[in-house]
C-alpha atoms as a PDB file:
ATOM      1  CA  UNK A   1      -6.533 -19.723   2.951  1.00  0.00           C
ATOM      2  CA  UNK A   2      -9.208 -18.373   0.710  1.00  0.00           C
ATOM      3  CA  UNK A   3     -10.883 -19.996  -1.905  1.00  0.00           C
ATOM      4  CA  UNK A   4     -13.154 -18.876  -4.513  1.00  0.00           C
ATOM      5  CA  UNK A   5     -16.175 -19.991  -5.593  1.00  0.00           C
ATOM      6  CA  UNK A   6     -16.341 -23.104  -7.967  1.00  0.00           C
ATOM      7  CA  UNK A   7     -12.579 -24.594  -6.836  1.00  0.00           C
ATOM      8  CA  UNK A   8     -12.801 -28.143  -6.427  1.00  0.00           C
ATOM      9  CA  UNK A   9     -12.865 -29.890  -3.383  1.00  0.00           C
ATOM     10  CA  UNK A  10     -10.118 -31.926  -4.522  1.00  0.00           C
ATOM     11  CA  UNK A  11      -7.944 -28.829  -4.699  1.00  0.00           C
ATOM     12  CA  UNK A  12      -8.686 -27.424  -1.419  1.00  0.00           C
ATOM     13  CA  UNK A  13      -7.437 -30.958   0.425  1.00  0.00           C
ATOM     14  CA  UNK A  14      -4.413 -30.923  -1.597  1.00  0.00           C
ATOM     15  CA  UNK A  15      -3.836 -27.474  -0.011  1.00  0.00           C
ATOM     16  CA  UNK A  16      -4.993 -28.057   3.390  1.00  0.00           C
ATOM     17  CA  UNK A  17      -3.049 -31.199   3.537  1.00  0.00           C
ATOM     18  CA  UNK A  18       0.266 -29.662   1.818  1.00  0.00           C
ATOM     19  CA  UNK A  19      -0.012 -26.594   4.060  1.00  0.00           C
ATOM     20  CA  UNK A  20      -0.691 -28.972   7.361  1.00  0.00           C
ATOM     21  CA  UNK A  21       3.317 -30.253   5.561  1.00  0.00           C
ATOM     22  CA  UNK A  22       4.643 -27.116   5.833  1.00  0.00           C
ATOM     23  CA  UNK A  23       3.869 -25.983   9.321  1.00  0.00           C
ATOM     24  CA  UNK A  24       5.048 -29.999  10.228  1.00  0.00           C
ATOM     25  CA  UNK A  25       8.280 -29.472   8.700  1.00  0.00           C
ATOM     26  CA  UNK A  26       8.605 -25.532  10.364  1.00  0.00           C
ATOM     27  CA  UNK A  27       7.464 -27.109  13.455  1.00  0.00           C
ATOM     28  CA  UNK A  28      10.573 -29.650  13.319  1.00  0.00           C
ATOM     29  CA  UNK A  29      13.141 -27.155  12.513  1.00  0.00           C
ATOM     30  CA  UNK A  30      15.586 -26.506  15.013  1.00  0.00           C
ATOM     31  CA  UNK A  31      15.861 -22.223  16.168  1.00  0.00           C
ATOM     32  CA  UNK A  32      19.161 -21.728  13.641  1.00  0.00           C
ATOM     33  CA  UNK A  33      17.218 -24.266  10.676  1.00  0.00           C
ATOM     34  CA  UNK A  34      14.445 -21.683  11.366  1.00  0.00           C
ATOM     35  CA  UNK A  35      16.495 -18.663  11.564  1.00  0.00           C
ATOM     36  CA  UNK A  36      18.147 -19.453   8.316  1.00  0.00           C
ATOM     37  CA  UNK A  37      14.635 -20.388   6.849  1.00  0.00           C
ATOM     38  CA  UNK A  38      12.858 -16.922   8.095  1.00  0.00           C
ATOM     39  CA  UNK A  39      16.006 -14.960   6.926  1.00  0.00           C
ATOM     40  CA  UNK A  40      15.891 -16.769   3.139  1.00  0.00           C
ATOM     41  CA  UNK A  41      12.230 -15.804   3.023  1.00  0.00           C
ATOM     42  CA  UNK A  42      12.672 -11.925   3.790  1.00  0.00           C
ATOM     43  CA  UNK A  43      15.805 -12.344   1.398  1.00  0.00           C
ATOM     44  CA  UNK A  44      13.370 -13.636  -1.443  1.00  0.00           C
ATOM     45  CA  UNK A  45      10.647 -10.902  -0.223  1.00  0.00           C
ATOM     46  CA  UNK A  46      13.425  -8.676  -0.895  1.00  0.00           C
ATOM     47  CA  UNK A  47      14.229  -9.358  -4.443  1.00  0.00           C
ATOM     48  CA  UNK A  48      10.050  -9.180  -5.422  1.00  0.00           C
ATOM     49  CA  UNK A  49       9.436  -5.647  -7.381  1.00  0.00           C
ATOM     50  CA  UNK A  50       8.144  -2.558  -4.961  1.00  0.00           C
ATOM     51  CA  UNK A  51       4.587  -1.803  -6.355  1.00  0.00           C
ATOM     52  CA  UNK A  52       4.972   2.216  -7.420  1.00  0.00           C
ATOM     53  CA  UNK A  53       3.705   4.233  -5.340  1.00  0.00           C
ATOM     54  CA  UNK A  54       0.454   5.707  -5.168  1.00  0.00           C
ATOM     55  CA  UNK A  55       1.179   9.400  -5.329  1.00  0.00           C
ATOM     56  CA  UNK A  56       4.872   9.733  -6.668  1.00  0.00           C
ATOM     57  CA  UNK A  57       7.443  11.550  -4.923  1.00  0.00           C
ATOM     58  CA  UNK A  58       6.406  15.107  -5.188  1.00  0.00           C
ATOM     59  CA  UNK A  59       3.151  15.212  -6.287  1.00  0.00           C
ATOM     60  CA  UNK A  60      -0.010  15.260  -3.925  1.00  0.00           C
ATOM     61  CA  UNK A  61      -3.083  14.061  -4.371  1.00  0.00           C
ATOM     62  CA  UNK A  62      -6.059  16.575  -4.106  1.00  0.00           C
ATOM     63  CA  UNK A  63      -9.434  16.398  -5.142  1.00  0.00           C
ATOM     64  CA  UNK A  64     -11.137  16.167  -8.573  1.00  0.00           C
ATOM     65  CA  UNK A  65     -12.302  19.428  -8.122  1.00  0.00           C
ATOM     66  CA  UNK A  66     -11.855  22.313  -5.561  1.00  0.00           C
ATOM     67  CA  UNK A  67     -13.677  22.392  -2.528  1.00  0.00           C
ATOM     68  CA  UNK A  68     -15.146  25.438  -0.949  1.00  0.00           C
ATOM     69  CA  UNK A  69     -12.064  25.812   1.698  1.00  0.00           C
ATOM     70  CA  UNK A  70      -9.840  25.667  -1.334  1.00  0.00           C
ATOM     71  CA  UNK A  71     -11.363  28.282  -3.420  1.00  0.00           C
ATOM     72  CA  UNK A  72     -11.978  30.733  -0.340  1.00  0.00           C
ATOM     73  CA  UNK A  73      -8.365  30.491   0.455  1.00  0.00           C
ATOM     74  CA  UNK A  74      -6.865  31.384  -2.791  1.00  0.00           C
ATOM     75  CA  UNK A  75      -9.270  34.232  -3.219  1.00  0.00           C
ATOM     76  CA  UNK A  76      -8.708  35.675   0.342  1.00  0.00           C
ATOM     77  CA  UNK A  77      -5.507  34.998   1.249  1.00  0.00           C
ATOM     78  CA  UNK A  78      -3.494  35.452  -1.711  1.00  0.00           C
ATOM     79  CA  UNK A  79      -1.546  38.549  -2.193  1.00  0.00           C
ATOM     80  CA  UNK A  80       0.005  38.978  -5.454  1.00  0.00           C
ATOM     81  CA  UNK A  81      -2.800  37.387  -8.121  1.00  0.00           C
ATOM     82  CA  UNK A  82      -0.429  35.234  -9.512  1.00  0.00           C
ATOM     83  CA  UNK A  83      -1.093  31.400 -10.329  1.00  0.00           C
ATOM     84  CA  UNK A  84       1.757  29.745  -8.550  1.00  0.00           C
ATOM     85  CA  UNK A  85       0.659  31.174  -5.097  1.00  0.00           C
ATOM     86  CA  UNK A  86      -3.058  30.705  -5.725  1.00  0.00           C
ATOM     87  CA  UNK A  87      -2.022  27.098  -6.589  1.00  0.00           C
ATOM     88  CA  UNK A  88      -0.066  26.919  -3.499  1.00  0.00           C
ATOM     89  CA  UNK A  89      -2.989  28.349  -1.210  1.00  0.00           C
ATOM     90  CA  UNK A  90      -5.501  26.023  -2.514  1.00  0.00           C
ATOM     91  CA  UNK A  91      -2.775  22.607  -2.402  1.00  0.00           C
ATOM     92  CA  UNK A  92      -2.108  23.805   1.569  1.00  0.00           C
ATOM     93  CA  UNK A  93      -6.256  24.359   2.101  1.00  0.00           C
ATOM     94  CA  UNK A  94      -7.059  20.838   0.758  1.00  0.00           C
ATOM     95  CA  UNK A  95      -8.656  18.177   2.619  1.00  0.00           C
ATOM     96  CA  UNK A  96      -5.493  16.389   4.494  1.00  0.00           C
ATOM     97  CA  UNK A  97      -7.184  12.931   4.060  1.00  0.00           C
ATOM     98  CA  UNK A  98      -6.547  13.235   0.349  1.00  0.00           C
ATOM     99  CA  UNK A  99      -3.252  14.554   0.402  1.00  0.00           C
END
């Protein structure tokens, strides 16, 4: 548990004390009371909304702005001066941390 600064003590035995409940009561559960009790919390985990993504499906994060190996790729390798390829040199040349 994790408490910030400025909660009241009073409030930090009411959790220690309900929390000491709860493992008590998990601690007197029987394997199937505990089964059932495990499977009804990954059934409520299930219904909680999925953050979004951080990158959605195809996109790719790059950086802000080119680096070097970026920049010397599309202007060596590409072949045919148009955008879409130098685009595509410099997305495959970017860091792969970032991508």
């Amino acid at each position: 548990m994790r408490f910030g600064k400025g909660v009241k003590i009073r409030l930090v035995l009411e959790a220690i004390q309900r929390r000491a409940e709860h493992c008590a009561e998990l601690e007197a559960m029987t394997p199937d009371e505990r089964a059932e009790y495990d499977a009804n919390i990954e059934a409520f985990k299930a219904m909680l909304p999925q953050p979004a993504p951080l990158v959605p499906d195809g996109y790719v994060m790059v950086p802000k702005e080119p680096t070097a190996e970026m920049i010397l790729s599309a202007m060596r390798d590409n072949e045919t001066g148009e955008v879409a390829e130098i685009y595509e040199l410099m997305l495959a040349a970017a860091p792969k941390g970032v991508r």
